[in-house]
Protein backbone atom coordinates (compact mmCIF):
# COMPACT_ATOMS: atom_id res chain seq x y z
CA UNK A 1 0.00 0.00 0.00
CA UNK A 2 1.55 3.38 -0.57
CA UNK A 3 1.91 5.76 1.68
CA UNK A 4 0.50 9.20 2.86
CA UNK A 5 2.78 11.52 4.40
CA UNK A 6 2.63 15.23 5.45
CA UNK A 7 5.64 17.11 4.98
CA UNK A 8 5.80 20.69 6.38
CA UNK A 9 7.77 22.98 4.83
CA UNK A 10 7.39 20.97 1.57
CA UNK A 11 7.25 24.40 -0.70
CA UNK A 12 11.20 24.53 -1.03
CA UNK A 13 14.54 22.92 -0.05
CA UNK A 14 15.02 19.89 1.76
CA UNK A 15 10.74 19.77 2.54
CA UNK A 16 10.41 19.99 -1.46
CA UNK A 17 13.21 17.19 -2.11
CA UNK A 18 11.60 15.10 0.33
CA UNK A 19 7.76 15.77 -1.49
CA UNK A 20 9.49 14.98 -4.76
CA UNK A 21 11.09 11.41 -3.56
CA UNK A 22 7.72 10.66 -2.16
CA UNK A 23 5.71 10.78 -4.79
CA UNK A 24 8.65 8.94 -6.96
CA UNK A 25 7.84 6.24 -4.92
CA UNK A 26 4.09 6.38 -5.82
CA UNK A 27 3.30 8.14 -2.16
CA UNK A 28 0.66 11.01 -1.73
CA UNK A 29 1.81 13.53 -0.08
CA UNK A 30 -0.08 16.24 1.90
CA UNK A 31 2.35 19.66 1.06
CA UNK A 32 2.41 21.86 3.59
CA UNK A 33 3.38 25.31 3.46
CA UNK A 34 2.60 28.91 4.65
CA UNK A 35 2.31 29.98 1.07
CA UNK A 36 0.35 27.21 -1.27
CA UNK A 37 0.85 29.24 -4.50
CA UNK A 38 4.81 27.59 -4.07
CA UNK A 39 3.39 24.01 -4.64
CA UNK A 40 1.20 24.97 -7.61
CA UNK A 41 3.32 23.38 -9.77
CA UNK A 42 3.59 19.73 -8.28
CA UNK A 43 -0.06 19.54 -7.23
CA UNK A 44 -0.84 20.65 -11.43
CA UNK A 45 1.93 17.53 -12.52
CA UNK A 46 1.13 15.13 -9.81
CA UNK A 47 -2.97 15.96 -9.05
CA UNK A 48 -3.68 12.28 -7.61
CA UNK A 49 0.07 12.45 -5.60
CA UNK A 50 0.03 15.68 -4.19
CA UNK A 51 -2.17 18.57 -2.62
CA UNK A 52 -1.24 21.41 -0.92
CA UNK A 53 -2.61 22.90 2.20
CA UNK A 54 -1.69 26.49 4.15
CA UNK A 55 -0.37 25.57 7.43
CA UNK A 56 1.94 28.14 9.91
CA UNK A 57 3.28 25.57 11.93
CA UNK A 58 3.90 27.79 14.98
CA UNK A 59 -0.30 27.56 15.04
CA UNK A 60 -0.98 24.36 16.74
CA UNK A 61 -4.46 24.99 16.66
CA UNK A 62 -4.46 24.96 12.90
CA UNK A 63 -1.70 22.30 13.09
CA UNK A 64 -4.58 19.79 14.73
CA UNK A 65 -7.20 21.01 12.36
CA UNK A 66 -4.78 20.05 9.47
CA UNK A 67 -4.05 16.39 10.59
CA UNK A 68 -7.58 15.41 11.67
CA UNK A 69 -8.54 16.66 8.12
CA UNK A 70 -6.06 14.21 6.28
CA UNK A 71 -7.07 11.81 8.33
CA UNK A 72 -10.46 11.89 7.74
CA UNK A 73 -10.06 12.45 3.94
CA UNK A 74 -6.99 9.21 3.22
CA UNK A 75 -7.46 7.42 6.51
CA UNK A 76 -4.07 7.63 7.90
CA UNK A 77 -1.02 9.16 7.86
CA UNK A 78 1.93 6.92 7.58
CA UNK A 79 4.78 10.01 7.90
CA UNK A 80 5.12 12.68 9.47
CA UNK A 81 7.89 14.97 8.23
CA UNK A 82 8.63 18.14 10.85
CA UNK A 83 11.07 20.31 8.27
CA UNK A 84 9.48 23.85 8.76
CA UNK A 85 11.86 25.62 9.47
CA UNK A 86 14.88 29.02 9.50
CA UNK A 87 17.97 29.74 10.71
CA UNK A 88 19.18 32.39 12.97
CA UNK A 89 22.49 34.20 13.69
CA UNK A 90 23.27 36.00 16.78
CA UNK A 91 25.51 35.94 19.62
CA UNK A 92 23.68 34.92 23.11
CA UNK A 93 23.41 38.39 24.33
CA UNK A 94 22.34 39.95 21.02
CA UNK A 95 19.37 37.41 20.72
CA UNK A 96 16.34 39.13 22.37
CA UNK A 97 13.47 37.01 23.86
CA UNK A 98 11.41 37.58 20.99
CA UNK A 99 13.69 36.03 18.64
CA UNK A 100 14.75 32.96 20.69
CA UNK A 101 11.08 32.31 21.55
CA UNK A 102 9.98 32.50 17.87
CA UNK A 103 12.56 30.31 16.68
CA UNK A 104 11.54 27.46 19.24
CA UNK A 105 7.60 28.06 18.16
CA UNK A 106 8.80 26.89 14.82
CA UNK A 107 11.20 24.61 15.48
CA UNK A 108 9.95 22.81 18.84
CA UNK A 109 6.21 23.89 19.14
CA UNK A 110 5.25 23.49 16.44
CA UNK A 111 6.98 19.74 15.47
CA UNK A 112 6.35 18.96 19.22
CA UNK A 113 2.25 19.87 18.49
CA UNK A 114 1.92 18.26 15.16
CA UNK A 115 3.75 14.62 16.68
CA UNK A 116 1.12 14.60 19.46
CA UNK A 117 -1.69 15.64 16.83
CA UNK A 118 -0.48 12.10 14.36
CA UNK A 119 -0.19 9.55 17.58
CA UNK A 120 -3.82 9.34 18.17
CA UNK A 121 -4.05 7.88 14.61
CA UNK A 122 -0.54 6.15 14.22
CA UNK A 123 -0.76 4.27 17.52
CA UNK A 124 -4.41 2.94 16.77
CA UNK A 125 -2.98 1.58 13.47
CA UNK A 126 0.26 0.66 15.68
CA UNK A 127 2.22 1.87 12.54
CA UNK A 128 3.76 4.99 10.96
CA UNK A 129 7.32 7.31 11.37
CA UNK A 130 7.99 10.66 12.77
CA UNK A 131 11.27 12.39 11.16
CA UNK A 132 12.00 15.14 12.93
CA UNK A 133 14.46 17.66 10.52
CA UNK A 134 17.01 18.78 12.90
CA UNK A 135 20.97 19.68 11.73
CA UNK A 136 24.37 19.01 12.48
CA UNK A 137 23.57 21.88 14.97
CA UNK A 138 21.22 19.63 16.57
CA UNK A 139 24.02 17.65 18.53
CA UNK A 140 26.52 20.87 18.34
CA UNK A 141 26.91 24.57 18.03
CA UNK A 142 29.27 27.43 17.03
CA UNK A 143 29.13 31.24 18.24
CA UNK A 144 25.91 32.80 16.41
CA UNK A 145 24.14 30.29 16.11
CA UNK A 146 23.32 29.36 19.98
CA UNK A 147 19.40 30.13 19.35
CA UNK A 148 19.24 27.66 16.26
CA UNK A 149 21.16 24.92 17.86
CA UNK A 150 18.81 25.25 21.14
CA UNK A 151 15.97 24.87 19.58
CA UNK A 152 17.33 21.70 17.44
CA UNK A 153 19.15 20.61 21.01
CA UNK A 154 15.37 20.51 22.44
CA UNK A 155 14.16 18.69 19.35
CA UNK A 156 16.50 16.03 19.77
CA UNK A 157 15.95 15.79 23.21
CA UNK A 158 11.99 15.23 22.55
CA UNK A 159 12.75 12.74 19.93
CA UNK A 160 15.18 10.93 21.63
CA UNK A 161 12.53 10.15 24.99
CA UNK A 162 9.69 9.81 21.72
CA UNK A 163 11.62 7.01 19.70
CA UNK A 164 11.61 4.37 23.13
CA UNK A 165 8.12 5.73 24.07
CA UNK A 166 6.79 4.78 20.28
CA UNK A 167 8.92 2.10 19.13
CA UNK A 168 6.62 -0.82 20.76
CA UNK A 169 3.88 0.56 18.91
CA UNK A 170 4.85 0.30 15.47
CA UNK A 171 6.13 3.58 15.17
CA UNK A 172 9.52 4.90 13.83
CA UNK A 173 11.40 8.03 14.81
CA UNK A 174 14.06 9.20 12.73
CA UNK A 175 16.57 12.15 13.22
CA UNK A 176 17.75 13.97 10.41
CA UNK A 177 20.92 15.85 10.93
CA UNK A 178 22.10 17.87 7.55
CA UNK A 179 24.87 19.34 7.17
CA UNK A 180 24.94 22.56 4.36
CA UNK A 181 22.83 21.52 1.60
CA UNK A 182 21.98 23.90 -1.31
CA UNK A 183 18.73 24.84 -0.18
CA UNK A 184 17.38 28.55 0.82
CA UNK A 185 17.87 28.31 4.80
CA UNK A 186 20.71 30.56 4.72
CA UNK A 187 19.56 32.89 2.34
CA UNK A 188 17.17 33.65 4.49
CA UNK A 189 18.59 33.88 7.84
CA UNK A 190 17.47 36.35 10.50
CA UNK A 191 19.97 38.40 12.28
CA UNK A 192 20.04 40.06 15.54
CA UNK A 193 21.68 43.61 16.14
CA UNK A 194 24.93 43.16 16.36
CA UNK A 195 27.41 44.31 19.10
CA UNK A 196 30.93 45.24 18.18
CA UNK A 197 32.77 43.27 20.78
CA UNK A 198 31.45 39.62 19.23
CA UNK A 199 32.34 40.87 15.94
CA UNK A 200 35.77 38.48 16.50
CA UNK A 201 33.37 35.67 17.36
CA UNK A 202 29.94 35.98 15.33
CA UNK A 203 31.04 38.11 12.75
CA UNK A 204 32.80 34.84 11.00
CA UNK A 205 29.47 32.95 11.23
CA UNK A 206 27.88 36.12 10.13
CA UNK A 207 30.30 36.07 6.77
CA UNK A 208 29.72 32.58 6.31
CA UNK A 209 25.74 32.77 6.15
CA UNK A 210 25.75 35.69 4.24
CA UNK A 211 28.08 34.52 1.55
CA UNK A 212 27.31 30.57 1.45
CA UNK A 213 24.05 30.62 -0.04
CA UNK A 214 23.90 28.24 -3.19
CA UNK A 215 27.45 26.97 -2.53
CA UNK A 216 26.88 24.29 -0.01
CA UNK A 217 27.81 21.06 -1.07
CA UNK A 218 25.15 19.02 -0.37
CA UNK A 219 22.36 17.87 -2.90
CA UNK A 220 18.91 17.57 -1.30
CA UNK A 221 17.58 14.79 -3.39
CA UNK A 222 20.41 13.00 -2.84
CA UNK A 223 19.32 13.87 1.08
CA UNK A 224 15.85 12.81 0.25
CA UNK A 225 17.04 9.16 -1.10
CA UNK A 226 19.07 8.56 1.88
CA UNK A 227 16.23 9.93 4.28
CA UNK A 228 13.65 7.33 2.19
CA UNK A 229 16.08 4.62 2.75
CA UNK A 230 16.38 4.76 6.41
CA UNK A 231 12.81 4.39 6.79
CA UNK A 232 12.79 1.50 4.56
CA UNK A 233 15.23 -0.35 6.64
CA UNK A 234 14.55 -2.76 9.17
CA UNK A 235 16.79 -1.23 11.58
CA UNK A 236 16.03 2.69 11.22
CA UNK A 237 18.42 4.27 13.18
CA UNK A 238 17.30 6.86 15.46
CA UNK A 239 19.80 9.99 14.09
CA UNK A 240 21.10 10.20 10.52
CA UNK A 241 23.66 12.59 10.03
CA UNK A 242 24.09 14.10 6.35
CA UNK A 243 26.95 15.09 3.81
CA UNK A 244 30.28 14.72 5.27
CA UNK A 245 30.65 18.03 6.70
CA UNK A 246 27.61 17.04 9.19
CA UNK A 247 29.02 13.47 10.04
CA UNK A 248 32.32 15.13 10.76
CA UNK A 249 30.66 17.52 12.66
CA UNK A 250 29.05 15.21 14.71
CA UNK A 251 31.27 12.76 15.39
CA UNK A 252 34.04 15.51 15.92
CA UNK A 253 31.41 16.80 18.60
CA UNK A 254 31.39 13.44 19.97
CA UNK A 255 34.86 13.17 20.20
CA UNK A 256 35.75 15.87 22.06
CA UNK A 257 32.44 15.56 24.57
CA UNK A 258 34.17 12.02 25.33
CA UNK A 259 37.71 13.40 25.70
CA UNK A 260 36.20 15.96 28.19
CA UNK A 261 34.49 13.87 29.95
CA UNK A 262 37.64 10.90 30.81
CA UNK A 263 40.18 13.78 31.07
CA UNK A 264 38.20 14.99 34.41
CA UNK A 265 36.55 11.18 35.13
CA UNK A 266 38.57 11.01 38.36
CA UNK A 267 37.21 14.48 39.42
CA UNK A 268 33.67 13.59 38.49
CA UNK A 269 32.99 10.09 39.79
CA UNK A 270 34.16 11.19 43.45
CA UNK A 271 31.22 12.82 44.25
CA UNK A 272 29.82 10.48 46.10
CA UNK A 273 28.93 10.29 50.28
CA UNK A 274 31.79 8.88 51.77
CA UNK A 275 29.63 6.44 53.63
């Protein structure tokens, strides 16, 4: 039987490759988007594969709405695909509240409202997957971009307790952690105001986001396949790092969170009562 899937985010980049691979497999996919007139074009080629529908993901309300409605129009949804989403650069003290709390609306809110919203339905059929888009900044950060990698931290985190929770119900959770593909995310970064003395610091993330639009090296169909494969395994591993700048990142990360942690393991593990 072929699937159903709701993508957020589907109108562009990574959300669009991962639309495209679906319906190459003979999937229909529920688009989502905040602006439908970007989908026009796959819902005219594919009209029995694809429809579009408006959804802000940082609206749970609307985010409940949408899911009950593809439910009640295909049944089920077999995939969930959380890949709304922006980046943000900004040094901790330059982010204001109303920054950091609108990234994590989109990027934890919002996922965290539309996984509760597909459970009802996924656990009944004890089947379906959850892939949550995170980043190489999920599982490890650089100066400027503390806001984006806390709200991908706190994805990650949610996902991590999810997959165990889910797993003896039928249900898959899978981690996606890119590292630059050639998408629009950092052509459309948000800034904060900047403040001269983290110009050192920030101001060579700042030159990197500003000038590495449509030069990263990954592909996102390529991305797609990869992410379609991982659900078609047996064995779907919980995280799946991308392009070899985000599995170098990662395990780099790893790396140095182990050599941290033996080169004060004496230290640490004698904190216990004496008694």
């Amino acid at each position: 039987m072929n699937k159903v899937w709701l993508v957020t985010g589907a109108s562009s980049g990574l959300g669009r490759a991962i639309t495209d691979a679906a319906v190459g497999a003979g999937d229909v996919v529920v688009a989502a988007a905040r602006r439908t007139e970007a989908l026009a074009d796959l819902v005219s080629a594919y009209p029995d594969q694809v429809e579009a529908v408006a959804l802000d993901v940082t609206d749970t309300a609307a985010a409940q709405t949408v899911v009950r409605d593809v439910v009640d129009r295909h049944g089920r949804i077999d995939v969930l695909v959380n890949n709304a989403g922006r980046t943000h650069v900004g040094a901790v003290e330059e982010t204001t509240e109303a920054e950091l709390r609108s990234l994590f609306d989109v990027h934890f809110f919002g996922p965290a409202a539309l996984v509760r919203a597909v459970l009802p339905s996924m656990r009944a059929r004890r089947s379906g997957a959850i892939v949550q888009m995170s980043s190489m900044g999920g599982q490890m950060s650089a100066p400027g971009f503390s806001a984006y990698s806390a709200t991908k931290f706190a994805l990650e985190g949610l996902s991590e307790a999810l997959a165990p929770e889910v797993r003896p119900l039928g249900i898959k959770v899978l981690i996606v952690e890119p590292g630059a593909f050639r998408t629009g995310l950092m052509g459309n970064a948000g800034a904060s105001t900047r403040i001269e003395d983290y110009t050192a610091t920030v101001g060579a993330t700042r030159a990197m986001v500003a000038g590495g639009d449509e030069q990263q090296p990954g592909d996102p169909a390529k991305a797609a396949a990869a992410i379609l494969a991982a659900l078609e395994a047996e064995e779907t591993p919980l995280r799946l790092p991308l392009g070899d700048d985000g599995v170098d990142a990662v395990l780099g990360h790893l790396d140095q969170v182990r050599a941290d942690i033996m080169a004060w393991e004496k230290v640490t593990r004698a904190t216990a009562f004496d008694d």
